[in-house]
C-alpha atoms as a PDB file:
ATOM      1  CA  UNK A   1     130.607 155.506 188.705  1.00  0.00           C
ATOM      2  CA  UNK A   2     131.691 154.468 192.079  1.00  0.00           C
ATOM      3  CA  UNK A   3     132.146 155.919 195.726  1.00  0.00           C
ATOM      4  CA  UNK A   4     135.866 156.002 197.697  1.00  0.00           C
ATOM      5  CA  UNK A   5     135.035 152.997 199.108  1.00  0.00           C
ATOM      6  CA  UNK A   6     134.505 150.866 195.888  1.00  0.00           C
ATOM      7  CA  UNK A   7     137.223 152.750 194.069  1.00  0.00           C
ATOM      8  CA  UNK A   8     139.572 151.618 196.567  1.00  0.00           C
ATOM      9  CA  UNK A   9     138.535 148.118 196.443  1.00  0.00           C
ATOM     10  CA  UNK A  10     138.520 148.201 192.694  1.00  0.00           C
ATOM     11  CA  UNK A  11     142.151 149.027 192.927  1.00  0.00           C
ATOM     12  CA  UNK A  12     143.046 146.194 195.164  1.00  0.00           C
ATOM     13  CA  UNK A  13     141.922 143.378 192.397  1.00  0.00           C
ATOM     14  CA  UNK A  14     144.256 142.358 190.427  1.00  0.00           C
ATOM     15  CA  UNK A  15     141.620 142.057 187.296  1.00  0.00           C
ATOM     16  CA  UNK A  16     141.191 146.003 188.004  1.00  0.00           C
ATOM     17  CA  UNK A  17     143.896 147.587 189.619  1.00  0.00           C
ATOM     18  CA  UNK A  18     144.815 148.868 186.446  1.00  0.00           C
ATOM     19  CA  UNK A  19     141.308 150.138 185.665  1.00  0.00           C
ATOM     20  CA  UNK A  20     141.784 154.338 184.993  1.00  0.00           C
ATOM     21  CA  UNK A  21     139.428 156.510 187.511  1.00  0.00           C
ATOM     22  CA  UNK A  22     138.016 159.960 187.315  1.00  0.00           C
ATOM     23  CA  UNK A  23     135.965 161.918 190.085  1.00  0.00           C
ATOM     24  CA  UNK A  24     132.643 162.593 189.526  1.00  0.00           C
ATOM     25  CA  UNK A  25     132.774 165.853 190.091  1.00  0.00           C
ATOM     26  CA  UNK A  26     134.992 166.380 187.014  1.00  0.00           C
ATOM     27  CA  UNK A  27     132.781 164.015 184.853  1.00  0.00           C
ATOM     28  CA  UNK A  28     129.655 166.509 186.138  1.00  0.00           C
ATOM     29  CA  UNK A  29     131.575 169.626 185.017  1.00  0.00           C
ATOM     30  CA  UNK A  30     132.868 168.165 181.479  1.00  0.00           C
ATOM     31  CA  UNK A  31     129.241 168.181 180.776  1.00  0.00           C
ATOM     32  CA  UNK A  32     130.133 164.072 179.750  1.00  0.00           C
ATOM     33  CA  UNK A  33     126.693 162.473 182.171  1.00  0.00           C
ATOM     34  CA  UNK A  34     123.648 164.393 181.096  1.00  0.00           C
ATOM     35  CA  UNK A  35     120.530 163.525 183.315  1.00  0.00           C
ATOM     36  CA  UNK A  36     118.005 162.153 181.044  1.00  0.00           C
ATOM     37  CA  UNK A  37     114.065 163.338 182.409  1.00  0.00           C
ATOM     38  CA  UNK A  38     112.459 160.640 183.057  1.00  0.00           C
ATOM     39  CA  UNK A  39     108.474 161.136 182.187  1.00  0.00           C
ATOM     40  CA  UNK A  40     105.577 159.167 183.950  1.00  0.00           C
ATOM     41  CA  UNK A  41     104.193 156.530 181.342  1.00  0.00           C
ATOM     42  CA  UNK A  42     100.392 157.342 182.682  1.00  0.00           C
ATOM     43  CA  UNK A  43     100.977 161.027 182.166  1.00  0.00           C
ATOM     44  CA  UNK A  44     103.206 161.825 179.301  1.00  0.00           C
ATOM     45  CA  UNK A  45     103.894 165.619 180.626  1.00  0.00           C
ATOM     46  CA  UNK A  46     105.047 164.589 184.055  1.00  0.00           C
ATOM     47  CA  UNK A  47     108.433 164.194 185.454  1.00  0.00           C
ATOM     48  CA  UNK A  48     108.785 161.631 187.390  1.00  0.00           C
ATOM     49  CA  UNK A  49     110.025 163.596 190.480  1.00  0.00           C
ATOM     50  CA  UNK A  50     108.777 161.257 193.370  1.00  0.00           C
ATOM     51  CA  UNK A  51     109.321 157.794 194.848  1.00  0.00           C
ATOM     52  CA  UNK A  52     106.332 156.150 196.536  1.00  0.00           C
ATOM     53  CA  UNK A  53     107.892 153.707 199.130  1.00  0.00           C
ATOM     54  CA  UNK A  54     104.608 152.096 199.428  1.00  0.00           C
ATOM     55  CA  UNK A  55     104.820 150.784 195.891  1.00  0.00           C
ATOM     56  CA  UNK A  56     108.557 151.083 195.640  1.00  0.00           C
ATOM     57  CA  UNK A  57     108.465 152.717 192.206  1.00  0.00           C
ATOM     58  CA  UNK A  58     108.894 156.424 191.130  1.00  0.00           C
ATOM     59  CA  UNK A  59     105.794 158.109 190.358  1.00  0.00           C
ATOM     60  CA  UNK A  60     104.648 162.028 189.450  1.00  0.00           C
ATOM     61  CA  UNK A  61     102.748 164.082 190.783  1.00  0.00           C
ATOM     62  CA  UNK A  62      99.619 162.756 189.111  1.00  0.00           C
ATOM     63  CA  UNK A  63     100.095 159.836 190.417  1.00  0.00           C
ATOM     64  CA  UNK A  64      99.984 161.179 194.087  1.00  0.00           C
ATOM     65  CA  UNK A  65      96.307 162.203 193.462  1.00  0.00           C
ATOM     66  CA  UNK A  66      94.800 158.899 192.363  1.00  0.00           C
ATOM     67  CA  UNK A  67      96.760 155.901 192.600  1.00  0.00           C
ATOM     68  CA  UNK A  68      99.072 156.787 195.411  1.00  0.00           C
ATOM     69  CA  UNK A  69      96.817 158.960 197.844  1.00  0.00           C
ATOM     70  CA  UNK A  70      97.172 157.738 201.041  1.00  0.00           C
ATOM     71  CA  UNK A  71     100.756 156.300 200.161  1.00  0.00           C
ATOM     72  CA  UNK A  72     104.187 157.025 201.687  1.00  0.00           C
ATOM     73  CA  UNK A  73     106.036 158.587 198.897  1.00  0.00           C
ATOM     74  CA  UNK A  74     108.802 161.457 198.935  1.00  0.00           C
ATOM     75  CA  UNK A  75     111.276 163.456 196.508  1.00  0.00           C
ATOM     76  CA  UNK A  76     113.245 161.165 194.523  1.00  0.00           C
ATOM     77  CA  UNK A  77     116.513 162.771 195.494  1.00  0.00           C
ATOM     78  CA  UNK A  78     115.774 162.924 198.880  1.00  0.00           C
ATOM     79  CA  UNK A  79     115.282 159.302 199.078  1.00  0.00           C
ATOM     80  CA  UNK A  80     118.318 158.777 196.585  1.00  0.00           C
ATOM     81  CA  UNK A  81     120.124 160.487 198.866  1.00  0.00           C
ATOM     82  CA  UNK A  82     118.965 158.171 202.047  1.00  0.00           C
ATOM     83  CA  UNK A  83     119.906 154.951 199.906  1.00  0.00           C
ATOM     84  CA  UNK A  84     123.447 156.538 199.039  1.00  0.00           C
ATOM     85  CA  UNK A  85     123.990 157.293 203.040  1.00  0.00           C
ATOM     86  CA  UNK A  86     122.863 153.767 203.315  1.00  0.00           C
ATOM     87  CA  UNK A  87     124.775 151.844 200.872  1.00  0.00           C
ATOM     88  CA  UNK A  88     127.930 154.043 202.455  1.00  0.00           C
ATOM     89  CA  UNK A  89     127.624 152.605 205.890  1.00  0.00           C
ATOM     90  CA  UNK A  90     127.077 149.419 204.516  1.00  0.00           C
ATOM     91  CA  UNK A  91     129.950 149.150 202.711  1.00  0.00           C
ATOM     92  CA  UNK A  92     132.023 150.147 205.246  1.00  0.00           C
ATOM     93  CA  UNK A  93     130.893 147.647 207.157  1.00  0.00           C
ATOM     94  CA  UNK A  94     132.151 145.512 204.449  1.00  0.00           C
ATOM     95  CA  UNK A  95     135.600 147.101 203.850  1.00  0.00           C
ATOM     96  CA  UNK A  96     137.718 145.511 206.571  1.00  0.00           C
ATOM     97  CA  UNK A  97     136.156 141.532 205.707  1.00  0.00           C
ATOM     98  CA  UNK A  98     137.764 141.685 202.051  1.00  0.00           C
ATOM     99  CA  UNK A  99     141.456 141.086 203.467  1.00  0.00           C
ATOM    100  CA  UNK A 100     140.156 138.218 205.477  1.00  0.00           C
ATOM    101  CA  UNK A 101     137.996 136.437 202.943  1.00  0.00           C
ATOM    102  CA  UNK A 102     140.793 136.946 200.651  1.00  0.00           C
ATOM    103  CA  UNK A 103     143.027 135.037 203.414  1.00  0.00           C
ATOM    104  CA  UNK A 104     140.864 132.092 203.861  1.00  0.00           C
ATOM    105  CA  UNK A 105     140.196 131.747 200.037  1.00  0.00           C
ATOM    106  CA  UNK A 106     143.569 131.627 200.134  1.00  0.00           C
ATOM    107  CA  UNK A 107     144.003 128.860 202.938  1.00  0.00           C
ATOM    108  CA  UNK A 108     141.466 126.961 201.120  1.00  0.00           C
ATOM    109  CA  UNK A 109     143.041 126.738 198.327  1.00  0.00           C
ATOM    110  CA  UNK A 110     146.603 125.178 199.915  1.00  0.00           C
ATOM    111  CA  UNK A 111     144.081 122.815 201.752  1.00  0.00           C
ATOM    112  CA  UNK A 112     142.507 121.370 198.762  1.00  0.00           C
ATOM    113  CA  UNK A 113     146.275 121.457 197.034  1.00  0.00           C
ATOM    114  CA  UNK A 114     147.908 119.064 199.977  1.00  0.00           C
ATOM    115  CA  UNK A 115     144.347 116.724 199.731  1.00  0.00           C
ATOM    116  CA  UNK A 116     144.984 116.209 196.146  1.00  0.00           C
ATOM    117  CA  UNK A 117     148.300 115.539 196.479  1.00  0.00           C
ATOM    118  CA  UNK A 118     147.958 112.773 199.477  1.00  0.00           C
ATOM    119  CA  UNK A 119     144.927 111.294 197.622  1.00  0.00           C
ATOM    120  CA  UNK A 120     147.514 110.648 194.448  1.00  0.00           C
ATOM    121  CA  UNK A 121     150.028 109.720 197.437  1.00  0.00           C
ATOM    122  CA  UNK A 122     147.134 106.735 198.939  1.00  0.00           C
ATOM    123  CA  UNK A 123     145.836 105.852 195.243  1.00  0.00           C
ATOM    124  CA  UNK A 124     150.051 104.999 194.585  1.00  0.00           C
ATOM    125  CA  UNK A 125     150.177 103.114 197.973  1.00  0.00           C
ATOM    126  CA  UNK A 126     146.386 101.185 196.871  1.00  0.00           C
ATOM    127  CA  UNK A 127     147.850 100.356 193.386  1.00  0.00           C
ATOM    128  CA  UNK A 128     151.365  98.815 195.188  1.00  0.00           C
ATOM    129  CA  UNK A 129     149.381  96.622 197.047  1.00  0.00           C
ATOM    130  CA  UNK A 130     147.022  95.598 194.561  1.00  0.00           C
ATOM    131  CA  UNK A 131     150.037  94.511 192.593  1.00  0.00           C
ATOM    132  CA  UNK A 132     151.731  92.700 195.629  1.00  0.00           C
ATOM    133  CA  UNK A 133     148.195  90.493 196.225  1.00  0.00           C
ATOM    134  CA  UNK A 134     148.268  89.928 192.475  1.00  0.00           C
ATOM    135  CA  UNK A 135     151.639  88.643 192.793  1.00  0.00           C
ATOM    136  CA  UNK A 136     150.748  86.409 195.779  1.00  0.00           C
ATOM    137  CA  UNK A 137     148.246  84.722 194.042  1.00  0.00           C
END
């Protein structure tokens, strides 16, 4: 699964461009992505509905009466939510450096290319004159 942002990215690789892509809203509706409940391993009958930010782990509501009390803890898809907002800004923050990166790898490359060839270029002229003292001598 992947936001715009990625999917667009994806599709400017060459190792992916070719990769098929279908919106998550029709993968929700075919029924294909069921959401497994996830249960709280301290209390087997508890959904684990809650994130506690203090611990960074998801917790349920138990847990908010004895081992996370006085933590900072919220709804899982509210903070879910939050990091998705996040991780959107931040990757679009991202999105116009690709092209440049890609430029300088690029630039790189052709650098190294023209250094190998003149080092082959000064081990041929180190060789000629090795071969002109041997001659000398």
């Amino acid at each position: 699964l992947l936001c715009g942002t990625c999917v667009s990215n994806h599709k400017r690789s060459k190792r992916t461009q070719d990769h098929a892509f279908q919106p998550i809203s029709e993968v929700k509706e075919s029924g294909a992505l069921p959401k497994p409940k996830r249960m709280c391993l301290k209390h087997a009958q508890q959904e684990l509905r809650l994130y506690c930010a203090t611990c960074q782990s998801l917790i349920c509501s138990d847990c908010t009466v004895r081992d996370h009390r006085e933590h900072n803890y919220n709804l899982v898809t509210d903070v879910a939510e939050e990091h998705r907002a996040q991780l959107e800004r931040e990757a679009q923050m991202t999105e116009g450096a690709v092209e440049p990166l890609l430029e300088g790898i690029a630039l790189i490359k052709e650098e190294e290319r023209r250094l190998g060839e003149a080092r082959e270029g000064e081990k041929a002229k180190i060789r000629e004159h090795i071969a002109m003292l041997v001659k000398e001598m």
